[in-house]
C-alpha atoms as a PDB file:
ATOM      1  CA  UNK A   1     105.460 141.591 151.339  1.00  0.00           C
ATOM      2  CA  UNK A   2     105.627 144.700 149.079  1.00  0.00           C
ATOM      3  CA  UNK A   3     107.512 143.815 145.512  1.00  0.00           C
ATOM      4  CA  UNK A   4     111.161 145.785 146.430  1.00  0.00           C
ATOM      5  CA  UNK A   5     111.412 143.713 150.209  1.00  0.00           C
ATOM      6  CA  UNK A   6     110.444 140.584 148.333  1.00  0.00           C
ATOM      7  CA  UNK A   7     113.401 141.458 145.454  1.00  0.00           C
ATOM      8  CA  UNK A   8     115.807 142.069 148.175  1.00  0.00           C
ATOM      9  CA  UNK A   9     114.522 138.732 150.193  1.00  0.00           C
ATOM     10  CA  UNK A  10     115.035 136.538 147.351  1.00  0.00           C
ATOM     11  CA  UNK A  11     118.676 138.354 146.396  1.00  0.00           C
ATOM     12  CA  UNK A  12     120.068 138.412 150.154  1.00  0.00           C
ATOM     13  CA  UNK A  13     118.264 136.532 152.666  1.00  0.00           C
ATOM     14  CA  UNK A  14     116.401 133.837 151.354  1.00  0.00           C
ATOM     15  CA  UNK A  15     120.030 131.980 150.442  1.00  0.00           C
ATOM     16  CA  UNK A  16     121.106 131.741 153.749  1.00  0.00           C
ATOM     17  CA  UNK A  17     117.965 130.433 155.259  1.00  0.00           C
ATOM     18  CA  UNK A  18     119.272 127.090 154.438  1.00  0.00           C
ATOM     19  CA  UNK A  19     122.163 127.123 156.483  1.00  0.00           C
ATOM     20  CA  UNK A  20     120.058 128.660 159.696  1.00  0.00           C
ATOM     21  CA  UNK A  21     117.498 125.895 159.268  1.00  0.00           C
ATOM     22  CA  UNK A  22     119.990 123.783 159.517  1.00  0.00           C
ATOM     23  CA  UNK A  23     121.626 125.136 163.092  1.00  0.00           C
ATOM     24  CA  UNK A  24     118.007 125.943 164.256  1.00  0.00           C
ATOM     25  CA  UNK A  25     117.597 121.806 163.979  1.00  0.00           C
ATOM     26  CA  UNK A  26     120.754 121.030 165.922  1.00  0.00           C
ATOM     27  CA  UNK A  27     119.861 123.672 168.468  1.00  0.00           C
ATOM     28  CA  UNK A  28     116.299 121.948 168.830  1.00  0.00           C
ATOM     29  CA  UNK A  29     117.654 118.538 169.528  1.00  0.00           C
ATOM     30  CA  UNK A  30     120.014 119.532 171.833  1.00  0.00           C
ATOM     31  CA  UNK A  31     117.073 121.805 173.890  1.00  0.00           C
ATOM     32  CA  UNK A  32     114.617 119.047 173.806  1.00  0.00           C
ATOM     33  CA  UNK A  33     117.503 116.138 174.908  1.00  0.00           C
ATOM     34  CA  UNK A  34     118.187 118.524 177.564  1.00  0.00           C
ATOM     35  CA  UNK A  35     114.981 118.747 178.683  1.00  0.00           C
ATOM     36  CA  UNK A  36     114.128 115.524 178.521  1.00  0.00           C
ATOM     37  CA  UNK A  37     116.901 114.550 180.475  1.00  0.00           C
ATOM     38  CA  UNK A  38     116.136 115.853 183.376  1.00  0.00           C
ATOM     39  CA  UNK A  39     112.676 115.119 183.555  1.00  0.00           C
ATOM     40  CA  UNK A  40     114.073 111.284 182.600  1.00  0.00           C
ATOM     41  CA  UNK A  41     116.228 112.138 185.697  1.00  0.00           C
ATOM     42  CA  UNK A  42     113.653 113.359 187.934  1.00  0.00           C
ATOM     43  CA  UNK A  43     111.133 110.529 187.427  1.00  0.00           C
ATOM     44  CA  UNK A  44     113.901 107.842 187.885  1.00  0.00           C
ATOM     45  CA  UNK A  45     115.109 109.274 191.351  1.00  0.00           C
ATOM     46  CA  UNK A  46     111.796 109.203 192.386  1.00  0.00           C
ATOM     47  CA  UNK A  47     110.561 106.114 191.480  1.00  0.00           C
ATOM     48  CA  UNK A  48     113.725 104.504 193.598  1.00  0.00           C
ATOM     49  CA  UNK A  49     112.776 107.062 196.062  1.00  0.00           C
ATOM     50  CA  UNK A  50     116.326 108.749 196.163  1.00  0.00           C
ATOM     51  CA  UNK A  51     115.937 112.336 195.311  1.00  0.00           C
ATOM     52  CA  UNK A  52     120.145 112.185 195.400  1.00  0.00           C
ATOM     53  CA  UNK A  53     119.940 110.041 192.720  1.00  0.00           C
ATOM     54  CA  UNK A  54     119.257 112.695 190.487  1.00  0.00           C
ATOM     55  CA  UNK A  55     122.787 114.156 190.431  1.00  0.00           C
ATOM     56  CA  UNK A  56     123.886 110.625 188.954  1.00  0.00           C
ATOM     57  CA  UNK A  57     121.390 110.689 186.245  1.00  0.00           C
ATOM     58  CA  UNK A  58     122.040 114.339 185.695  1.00  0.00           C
ATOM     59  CA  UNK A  59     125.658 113.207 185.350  1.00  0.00           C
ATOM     60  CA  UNK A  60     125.296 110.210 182.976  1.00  0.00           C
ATOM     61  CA  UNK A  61     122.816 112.674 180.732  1.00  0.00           C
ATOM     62  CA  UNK A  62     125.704 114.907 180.434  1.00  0.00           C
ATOM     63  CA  UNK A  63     128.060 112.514 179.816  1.00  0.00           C
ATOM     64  CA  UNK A  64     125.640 111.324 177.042  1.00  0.00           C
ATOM     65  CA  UNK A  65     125.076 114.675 175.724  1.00  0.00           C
ATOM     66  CA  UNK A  66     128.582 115.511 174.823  1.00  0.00           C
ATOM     67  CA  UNK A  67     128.556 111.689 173.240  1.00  0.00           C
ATOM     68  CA  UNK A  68     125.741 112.482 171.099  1.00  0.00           C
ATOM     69  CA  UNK A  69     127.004 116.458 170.231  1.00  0.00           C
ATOM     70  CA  UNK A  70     130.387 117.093 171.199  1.00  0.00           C
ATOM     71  CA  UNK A  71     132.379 119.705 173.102  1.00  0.00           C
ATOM     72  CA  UNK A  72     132.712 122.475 170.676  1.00  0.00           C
ATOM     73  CA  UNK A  73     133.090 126.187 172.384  1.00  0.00           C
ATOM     74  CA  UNK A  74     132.873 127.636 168.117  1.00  0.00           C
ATOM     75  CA  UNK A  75     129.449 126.049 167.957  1.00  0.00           C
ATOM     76  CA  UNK A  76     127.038 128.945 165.980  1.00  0.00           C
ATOM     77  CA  UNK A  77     123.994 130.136 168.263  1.00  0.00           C
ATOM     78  CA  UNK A  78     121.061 129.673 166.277  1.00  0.00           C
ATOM     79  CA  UNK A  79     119.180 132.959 167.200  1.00  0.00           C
ATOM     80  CA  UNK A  80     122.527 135.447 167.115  1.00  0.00           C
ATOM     81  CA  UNK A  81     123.813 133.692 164.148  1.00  0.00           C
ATOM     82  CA  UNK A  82     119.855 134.807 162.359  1.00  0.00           C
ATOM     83  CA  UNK A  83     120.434 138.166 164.066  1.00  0.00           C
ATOM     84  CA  UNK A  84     123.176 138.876 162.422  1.00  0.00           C
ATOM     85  CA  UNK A  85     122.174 137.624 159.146  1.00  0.00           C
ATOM     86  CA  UNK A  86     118.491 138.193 158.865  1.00  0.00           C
ATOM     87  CA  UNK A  87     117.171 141.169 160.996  1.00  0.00           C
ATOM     88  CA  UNK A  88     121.227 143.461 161.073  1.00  0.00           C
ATOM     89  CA  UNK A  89     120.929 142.918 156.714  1.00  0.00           C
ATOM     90  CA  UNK A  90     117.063 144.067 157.119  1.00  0.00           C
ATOM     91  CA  UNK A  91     117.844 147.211 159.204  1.00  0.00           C
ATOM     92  CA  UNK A  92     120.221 148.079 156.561  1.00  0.00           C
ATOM     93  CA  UNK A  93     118.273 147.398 154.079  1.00  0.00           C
ATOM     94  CA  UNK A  94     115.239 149.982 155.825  1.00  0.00           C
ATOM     95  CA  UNK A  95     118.212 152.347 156.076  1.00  0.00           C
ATOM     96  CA  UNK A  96     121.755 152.170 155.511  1.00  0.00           C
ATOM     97  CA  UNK A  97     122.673 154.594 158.183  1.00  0.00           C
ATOM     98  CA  UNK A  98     121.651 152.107 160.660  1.00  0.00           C
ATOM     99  CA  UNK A  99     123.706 149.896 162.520  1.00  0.00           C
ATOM    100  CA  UNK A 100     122.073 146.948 164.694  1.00  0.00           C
ATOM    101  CA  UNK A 101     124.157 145.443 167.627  1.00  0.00           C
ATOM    102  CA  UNK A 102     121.998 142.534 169.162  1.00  0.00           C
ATOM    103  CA  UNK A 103     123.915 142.047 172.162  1.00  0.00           C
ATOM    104  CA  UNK A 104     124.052 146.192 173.241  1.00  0.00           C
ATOM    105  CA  UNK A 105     121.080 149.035 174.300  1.00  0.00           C
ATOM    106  CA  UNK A 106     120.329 152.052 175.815  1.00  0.00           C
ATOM    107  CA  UNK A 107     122.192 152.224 178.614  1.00  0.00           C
ATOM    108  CA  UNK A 108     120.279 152.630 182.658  1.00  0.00           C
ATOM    109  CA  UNK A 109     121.481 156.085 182.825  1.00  0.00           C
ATOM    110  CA  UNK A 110     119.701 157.512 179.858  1.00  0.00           C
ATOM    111  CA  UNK A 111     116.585 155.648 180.229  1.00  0.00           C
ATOM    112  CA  UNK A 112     116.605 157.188 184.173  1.00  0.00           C
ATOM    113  CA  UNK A 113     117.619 160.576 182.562  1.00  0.00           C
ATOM    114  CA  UNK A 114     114.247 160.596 180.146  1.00  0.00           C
ATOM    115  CA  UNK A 115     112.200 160.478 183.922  1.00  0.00           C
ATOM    116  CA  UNK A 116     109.158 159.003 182.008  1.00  0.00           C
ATOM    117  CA  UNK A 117     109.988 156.620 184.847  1.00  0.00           C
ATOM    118  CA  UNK A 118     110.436 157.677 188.322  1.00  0.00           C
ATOM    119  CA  UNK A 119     113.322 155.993 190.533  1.00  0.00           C
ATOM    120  CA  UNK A 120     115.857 153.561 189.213  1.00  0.00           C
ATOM    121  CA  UNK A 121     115.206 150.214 188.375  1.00  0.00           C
ATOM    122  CA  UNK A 122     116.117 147.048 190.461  1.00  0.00           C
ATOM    123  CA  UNK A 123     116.789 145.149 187.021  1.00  0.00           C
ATOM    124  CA  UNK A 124     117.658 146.347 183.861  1.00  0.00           C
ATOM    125  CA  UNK A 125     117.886 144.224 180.990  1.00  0.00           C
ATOM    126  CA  UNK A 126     117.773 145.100 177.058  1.00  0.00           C
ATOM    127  CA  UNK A 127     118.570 143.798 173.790  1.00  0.00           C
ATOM    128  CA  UNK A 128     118.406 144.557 170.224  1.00  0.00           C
ATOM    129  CA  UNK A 129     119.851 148.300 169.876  1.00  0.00           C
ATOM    130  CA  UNK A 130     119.843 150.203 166.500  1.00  0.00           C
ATOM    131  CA  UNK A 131     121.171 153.156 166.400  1.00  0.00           C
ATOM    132  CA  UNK A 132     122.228 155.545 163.509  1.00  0.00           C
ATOM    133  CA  UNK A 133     120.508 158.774 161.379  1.00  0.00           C
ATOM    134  CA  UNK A 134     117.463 159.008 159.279  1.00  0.00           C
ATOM    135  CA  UNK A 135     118.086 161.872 157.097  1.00  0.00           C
ATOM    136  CA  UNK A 136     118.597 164.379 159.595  1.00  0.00           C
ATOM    137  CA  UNK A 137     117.811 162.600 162.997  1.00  0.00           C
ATOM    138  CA  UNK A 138     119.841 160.920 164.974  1.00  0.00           C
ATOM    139  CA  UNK A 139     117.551 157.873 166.828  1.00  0.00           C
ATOM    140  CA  UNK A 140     118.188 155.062 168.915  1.00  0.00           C
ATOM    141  CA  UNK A 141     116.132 152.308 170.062  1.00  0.00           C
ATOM    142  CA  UNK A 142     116.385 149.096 171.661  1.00  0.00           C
ATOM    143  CA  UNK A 143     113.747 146.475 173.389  1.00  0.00           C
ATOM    144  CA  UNK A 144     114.048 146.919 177.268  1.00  0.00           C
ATOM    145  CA  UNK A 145     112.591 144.734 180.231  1.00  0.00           C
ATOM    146  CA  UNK A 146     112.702 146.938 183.279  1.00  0.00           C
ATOM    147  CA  UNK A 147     111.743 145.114 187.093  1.00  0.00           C
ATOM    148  CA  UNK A 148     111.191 146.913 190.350  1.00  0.00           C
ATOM    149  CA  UNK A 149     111.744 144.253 193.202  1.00  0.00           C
ATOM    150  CA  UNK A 150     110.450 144.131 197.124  1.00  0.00           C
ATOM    151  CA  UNK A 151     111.352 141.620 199.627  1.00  0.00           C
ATOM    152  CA  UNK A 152     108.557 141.110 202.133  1.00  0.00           C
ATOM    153  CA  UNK A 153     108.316 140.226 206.297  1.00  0.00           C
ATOM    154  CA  UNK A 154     108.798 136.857 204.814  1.00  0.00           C
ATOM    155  CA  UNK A 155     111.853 136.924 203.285  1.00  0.00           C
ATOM    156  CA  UNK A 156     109.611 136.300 200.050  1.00  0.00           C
ATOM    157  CA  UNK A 157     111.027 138.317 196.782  1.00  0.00           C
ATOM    158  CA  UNK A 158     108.661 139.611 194.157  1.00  0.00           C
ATOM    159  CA  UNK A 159     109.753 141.325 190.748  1.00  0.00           C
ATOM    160  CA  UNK A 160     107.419 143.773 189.011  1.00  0.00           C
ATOM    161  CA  UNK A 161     107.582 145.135 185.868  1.00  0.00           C
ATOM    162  CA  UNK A 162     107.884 148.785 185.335  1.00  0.00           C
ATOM    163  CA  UNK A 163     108.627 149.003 181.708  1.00  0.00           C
ATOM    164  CA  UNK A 164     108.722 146.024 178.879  1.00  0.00           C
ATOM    165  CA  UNK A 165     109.570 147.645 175.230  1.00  0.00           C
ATOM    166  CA  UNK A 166     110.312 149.895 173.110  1.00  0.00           C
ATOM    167  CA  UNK A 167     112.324 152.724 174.049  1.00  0.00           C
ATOM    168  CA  UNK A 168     113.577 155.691 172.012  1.00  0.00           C
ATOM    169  CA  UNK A 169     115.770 158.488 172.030  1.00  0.00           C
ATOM    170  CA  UNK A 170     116.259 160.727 169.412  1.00  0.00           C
ATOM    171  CA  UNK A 171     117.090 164.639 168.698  1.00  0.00           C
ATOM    172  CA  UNK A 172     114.493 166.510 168.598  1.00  0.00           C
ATOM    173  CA  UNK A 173     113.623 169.287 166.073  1.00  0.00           C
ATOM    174  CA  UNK A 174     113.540 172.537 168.273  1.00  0.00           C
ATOM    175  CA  UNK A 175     115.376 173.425 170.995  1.00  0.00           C
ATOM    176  CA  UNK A 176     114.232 173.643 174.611  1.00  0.00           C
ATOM    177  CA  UNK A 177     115.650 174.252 178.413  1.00  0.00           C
ATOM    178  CA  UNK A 178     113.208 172.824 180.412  1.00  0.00           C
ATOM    179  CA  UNK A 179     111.860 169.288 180.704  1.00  0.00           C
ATOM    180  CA  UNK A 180     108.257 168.386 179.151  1.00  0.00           C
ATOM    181  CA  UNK A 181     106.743 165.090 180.169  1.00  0.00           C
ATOM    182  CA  UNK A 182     103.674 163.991 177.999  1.00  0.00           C
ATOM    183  CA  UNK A 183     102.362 160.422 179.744  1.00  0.00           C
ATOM    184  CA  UNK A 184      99.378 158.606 179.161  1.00  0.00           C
ATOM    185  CA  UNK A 185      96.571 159.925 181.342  1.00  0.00           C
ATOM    186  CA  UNK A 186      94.713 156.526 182.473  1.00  0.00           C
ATOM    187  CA  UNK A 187      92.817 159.304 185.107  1.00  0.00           C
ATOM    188  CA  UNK A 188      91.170 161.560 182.537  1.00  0.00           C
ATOM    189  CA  UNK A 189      89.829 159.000 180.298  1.00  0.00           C
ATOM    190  CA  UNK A 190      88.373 156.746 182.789  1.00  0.00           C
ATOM    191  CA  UNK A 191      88.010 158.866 185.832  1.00  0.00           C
ATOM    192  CA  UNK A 192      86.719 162.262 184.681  1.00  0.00           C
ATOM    193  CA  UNK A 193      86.764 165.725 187.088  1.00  0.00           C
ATOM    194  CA  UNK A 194      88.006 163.022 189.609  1.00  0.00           C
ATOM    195  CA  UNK A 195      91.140 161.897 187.611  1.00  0.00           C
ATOM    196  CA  UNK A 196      91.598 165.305 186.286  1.00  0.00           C
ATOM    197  CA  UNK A 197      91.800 165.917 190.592  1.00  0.00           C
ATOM    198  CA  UNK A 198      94.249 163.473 191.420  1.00  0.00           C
ATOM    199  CA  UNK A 199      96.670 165.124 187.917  1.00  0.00           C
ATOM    200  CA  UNK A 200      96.296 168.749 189.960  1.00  0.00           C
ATOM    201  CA  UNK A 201      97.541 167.147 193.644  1.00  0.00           C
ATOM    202  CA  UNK A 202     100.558 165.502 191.403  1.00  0.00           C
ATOM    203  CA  UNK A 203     103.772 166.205 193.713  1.00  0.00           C
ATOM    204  CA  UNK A 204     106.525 164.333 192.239  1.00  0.00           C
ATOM    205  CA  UNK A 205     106.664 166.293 188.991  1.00  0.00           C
ATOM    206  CA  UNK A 206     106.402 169.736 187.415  1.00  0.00           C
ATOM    207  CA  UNK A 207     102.683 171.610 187.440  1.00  0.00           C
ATOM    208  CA  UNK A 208     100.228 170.403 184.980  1.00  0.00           C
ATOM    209  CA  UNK A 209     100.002 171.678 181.479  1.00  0.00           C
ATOM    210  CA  UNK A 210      96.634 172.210 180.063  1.00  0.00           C
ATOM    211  CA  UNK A 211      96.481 172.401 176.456  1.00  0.00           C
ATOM    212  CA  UNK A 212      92.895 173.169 174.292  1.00  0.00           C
ATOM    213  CA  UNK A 213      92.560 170.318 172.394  1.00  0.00           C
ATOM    214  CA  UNK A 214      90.296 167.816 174.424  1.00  0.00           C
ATOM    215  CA  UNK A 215      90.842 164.882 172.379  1.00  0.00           C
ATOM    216  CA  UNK A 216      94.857 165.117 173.323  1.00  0.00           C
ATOM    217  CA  UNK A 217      93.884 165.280 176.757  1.00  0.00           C
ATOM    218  CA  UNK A 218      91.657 162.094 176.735  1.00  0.00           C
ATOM    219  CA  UNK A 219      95.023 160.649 176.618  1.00  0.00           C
ATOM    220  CA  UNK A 220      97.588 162.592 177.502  1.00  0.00           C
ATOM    221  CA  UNK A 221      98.339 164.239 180.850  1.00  0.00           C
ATOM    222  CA  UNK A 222     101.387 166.790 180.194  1.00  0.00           C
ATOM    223  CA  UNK A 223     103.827 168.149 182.815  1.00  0.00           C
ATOM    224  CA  UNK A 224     106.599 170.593 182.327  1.00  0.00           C
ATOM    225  CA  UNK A 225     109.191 172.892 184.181  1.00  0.00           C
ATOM    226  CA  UNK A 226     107.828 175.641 181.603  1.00  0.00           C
ATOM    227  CA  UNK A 227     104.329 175.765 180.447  1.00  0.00           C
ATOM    228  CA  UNK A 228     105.264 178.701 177.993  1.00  0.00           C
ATOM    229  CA  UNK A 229     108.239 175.973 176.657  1.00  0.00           C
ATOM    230  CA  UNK A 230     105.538 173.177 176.634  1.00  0.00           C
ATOM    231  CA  UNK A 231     103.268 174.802 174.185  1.00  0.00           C
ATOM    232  CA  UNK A 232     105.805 176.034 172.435  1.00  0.00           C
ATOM    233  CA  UNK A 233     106.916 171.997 172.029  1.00  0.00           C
ATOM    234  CA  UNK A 234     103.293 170.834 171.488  1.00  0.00           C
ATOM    235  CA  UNK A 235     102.475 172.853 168.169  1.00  0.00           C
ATOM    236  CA  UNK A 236      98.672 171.727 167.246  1.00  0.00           C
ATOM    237  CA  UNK A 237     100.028 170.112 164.106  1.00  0.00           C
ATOM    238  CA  UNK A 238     102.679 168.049 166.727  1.00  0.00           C
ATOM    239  CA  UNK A 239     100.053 167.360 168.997  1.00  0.00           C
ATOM    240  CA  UNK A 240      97.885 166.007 166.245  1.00  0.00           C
ATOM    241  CA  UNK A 241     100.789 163.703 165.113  1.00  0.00           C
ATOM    242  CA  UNK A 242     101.376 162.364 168.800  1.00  0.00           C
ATOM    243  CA  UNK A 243      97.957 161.440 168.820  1.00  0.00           C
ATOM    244  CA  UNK A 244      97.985 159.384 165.857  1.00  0.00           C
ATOM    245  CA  UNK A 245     101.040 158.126 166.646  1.00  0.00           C
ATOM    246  CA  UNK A 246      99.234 156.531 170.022  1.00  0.00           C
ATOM    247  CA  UNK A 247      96.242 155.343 168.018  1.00  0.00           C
ATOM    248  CA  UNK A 248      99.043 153.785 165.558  1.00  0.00           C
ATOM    249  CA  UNK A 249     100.480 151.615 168.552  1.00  0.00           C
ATOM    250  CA  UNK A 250      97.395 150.908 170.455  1.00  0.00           C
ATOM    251  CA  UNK A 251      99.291 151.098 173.806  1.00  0.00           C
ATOM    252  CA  UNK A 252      99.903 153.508 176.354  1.00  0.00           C
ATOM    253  CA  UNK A 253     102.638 155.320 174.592  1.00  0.00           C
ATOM    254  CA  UNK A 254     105.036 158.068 176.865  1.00  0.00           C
ATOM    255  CA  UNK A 255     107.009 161.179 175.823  1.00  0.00           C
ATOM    256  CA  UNK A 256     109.508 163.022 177.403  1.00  0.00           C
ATOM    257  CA  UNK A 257     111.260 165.836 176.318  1.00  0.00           C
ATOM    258  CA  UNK A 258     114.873 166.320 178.147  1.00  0.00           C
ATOM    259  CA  UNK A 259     117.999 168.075 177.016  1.00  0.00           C
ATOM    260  CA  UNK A 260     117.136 168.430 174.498  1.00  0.00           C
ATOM    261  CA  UNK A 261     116.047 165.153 173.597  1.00  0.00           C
ATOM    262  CA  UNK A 262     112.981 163.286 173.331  1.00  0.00           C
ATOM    263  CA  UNK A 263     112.317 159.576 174.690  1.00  0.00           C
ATOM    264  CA  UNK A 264     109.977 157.774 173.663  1.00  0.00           C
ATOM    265  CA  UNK A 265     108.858 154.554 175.546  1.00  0.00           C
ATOM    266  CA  UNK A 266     106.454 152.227 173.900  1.00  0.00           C
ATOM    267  CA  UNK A 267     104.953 149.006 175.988  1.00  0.00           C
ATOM    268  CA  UNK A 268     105.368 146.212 173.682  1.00  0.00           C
ATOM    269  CA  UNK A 269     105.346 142.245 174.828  1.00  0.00           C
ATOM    270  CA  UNK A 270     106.566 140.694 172.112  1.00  0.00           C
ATOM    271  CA  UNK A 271     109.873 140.204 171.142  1.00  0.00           C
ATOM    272  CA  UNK A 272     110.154 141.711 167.913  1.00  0.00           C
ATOM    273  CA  UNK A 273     113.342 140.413 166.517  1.00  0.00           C
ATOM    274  CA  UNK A 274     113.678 137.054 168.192  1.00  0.00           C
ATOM    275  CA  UNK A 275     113.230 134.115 166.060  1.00  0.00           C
ATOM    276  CA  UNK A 276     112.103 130.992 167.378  1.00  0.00           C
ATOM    277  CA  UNK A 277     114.052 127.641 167.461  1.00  0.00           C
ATOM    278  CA  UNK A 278     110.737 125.461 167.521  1.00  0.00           C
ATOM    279  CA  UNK A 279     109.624 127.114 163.873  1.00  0.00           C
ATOM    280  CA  UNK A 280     110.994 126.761 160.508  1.00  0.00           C
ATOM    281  CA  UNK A 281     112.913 129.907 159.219  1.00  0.00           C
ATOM    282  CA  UNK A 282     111.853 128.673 155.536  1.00  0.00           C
ATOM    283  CA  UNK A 283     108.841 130.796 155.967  1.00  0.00           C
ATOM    284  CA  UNK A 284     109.445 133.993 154.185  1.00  0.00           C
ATOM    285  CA  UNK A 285     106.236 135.214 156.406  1.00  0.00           C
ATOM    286  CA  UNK A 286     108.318 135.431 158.969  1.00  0.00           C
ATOM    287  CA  UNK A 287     110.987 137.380 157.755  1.00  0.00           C
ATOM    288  CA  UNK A 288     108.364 140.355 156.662  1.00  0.00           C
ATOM    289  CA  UNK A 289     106.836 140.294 160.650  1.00  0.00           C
ATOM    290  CA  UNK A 290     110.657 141.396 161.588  1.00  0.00           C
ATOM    291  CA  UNK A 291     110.437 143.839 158.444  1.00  0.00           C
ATOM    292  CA  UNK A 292     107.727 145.130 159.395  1.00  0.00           C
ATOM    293  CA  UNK A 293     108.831 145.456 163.059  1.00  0.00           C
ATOM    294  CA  UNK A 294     111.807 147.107 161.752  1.00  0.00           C
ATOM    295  CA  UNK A 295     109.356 149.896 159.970  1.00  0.00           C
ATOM    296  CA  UNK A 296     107.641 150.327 162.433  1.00  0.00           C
ATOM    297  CA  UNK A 297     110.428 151.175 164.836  1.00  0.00           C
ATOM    298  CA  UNK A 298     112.217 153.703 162.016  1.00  0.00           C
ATOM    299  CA  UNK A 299     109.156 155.232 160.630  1.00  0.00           C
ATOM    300  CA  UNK A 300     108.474 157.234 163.939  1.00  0.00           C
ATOM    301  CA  UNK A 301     111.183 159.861 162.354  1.00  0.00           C
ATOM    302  CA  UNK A 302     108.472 160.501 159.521  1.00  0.00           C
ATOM    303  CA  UNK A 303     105.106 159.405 161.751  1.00  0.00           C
ATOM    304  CA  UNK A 304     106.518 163.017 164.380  1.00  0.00           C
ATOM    305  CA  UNK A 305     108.093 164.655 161.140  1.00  0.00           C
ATOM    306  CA  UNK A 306     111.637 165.247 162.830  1.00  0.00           C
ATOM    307  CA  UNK A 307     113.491 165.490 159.923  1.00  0.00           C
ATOM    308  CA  UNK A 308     111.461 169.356 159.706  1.00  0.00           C
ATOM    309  CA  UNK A 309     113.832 171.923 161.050  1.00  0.00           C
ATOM    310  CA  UNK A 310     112.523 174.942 162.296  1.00  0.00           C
ATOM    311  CA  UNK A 311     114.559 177.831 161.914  1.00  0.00           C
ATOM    312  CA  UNK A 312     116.187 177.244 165.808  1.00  0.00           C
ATOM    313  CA  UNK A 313     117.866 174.110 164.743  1.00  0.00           C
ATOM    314  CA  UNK A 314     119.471 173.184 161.918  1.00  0.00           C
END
C-alpha cells in the first residue's frame, strides 16, 4: 500500500470498517442458518422417508428464521452497503471524475455494437460500471458475464460462456470511418502458415490486415473495412503500447475500433470489486487488492496514451 492510499485509508475508510464488519456478521449467520436449514430439512424427510416432509421443515425453519432475525425490508446488504462505501470512495479517490454505480453497466447494445463478439448473446449480465473522464477521455467500464445457450434433441439446456470481464469503451484519440478489429490470434502463435491459412479464408469479417512488426502478429490477428485506416490507427508506437498492454494482463486481450470508439474486452474471472461475507473486512490488505483493481482498470487511459491528441481531434 503506497504511503498517500494508506493516508487516505486511515482518514476515510478504515472508520467505517467497523460498522461493515458488523453487517458482514449478521449476513453470515443468516446464510449459514439458511443453509443449514435445509440440509437439517432434507436429512429429516429422508430419514422418515417422506420427501413431502420437507416443505414442513422448510416451513418451521422459516418460521424460526424470522424468530431469530426479524422481518425488516430496511435491512443493509452487506456487499452493496461496502460498495458504496469502500470501492465508490476508492474510485473517487483514483479520480474524482469518476462515478461508480454498482447495480448499472454497459448496456447489450454497445457491447454487440463493438463486434469483438459476433451474434448477440443469450444472457447478458454485468455489474460494477464506472464511468466518467480522465483528463481528456471519456471511459467506461464495467465487469460483464456473457452466455450463449443451446437446447439439444434432448430437451437438455447448456450455457456457454462467450465473454466473462472486463469491458471498455472509451473515445479514442483520432478519428476514423471504418471499423478495425484487433483480436487475439490463438492461430498464428500456435498454428503457424496453417493458422495464418485459416485468418486468410476468414468470411465473417473484413480482409486481413498485415502489419510489419512480427512480434504484434504473434498475437494479434487484425481485420478492418480499410487497411489504409488500419495502419493509420496502428501507429508503431500504438502498436508497441497494445502489446505491452497484453503482456500487462496476461490474457487474451481484444480491440475494436468502431465509431469512433474503441472497446476493449479483457477476460478476467475474478470478481474484482466483490467482497466476501465469509472474510473479515478488518484487513486493510484487502482494501488495496480493490485499489489496485481500480488502477488497473483506469490506468489503461495512460498504459494506450489517449489523453495525446493528434491534430484531428481535439
Amino acid at each position: 500500500m503506497d504511503q498517500s492510499f494508506e493516508a487516505f485509508y486511515t482518514e476515510q475508510i478504515e472508520p467505517e470498517l467497523g460498522r461493515l464488519e458488523e453487517l458482514r456478521k449478521e449476513e453470515l449467520r443468516r446464510v449459514r442458518f439458511m443453509w443449514g436449514s435445509a440440509v437439517v430439512s432434507l436429512v429429516l424427510a429422508f430419514a422418515v422417508m417422506t420427501p413431502p416432509l420437507v416443505i414442513v421443515f422448510l416451513l418451521i425453519s422459516l418460521l424460526l428464521y424470522f424468530f431469530f432475525f426479524g422481518f425488516n425490508r430496511k435491512r443493509l446488504n452487506f456487499k452493496a452497503e461496502y460498495k458504496k462505501v469502500v470501492v465508490a470512495k476508492i474510485v473517487q479517490y483514483v479520480s474524482p471524475e469518476l462515478v461508480f454505480t454498482p447495480n448499472l453497466f454497459i448496456p447489450e447494445s454497445r457491447f454487440n455494437e463493438s463486434k469483438i463478439f459476433l451474434g448477440d448473446p443469450d444472457i447478458y449480465n454485468g455489474e460494477d460500471l464506472v464511468s466518467g473522464t480522465i483528463g481528456k477521455t471519456h471511459i467506461e467500464f464495467c465487469e460483464l458475464h456473457t452466455k450463449d445457450r443451446t437446447t439439444d434433441s434432448r430437451g437438455r439446456t447448456t450455457y456457454t460462456t462467450i465473454f466473462k470481464g472486463i469491458f471498455y469503451i472509451a473515445d479514442f484519440n483520432k478519428h476514423f470511418q471504418g471499423q478495425t478489429y484487433i483480436l487475439s490470434d490463438f492461430g498464428e502463435r500456435f498454428m503457424g502458415a496453417f493458422g495464418r491459412f485459416f485468418q486468410n479464408i476468414n468470411v465473417v469479417r473484413p480482409d486481413i490486415v498485415r502489419l510489419e512488426d512480427p512480434e504484434f502478429e504473434k498475437y494479434f490477428a487484425v481485420y478492418a473495412s480499410d487497411p489504409v485506416e488500419a495502419r493509420y490507427i496502428l501507429s508503431p508506437s500504438f502498436m508497441e503500447r497494445l502489446l505491452a498492454y497484453r503482456k500487462k494482463t496476461n490474457a487474451a486481450v481484444q480491440f475494436s475500433f468502431v465509431e469512433n470508439h474503441m472497446y476493449i474486452a479483457v477476460p478476467w474471472s475474478v470478481n474484482l470489486f466483490e467482497p466476501s461475507v465469509r472474510r473479515s473486512v478488518m484487513n486493510p490488505e484487502d482494501v488495496n487488492k480493490i485499489y489496485t483493481g481500480v488502477k488497473f482498470c483506469t490506468d489503461i487511459v495512460q498504459d494506450l496514451d489517449l489523453n495525446t491528441r493528434v491534430w484531428t481531434k481535439e
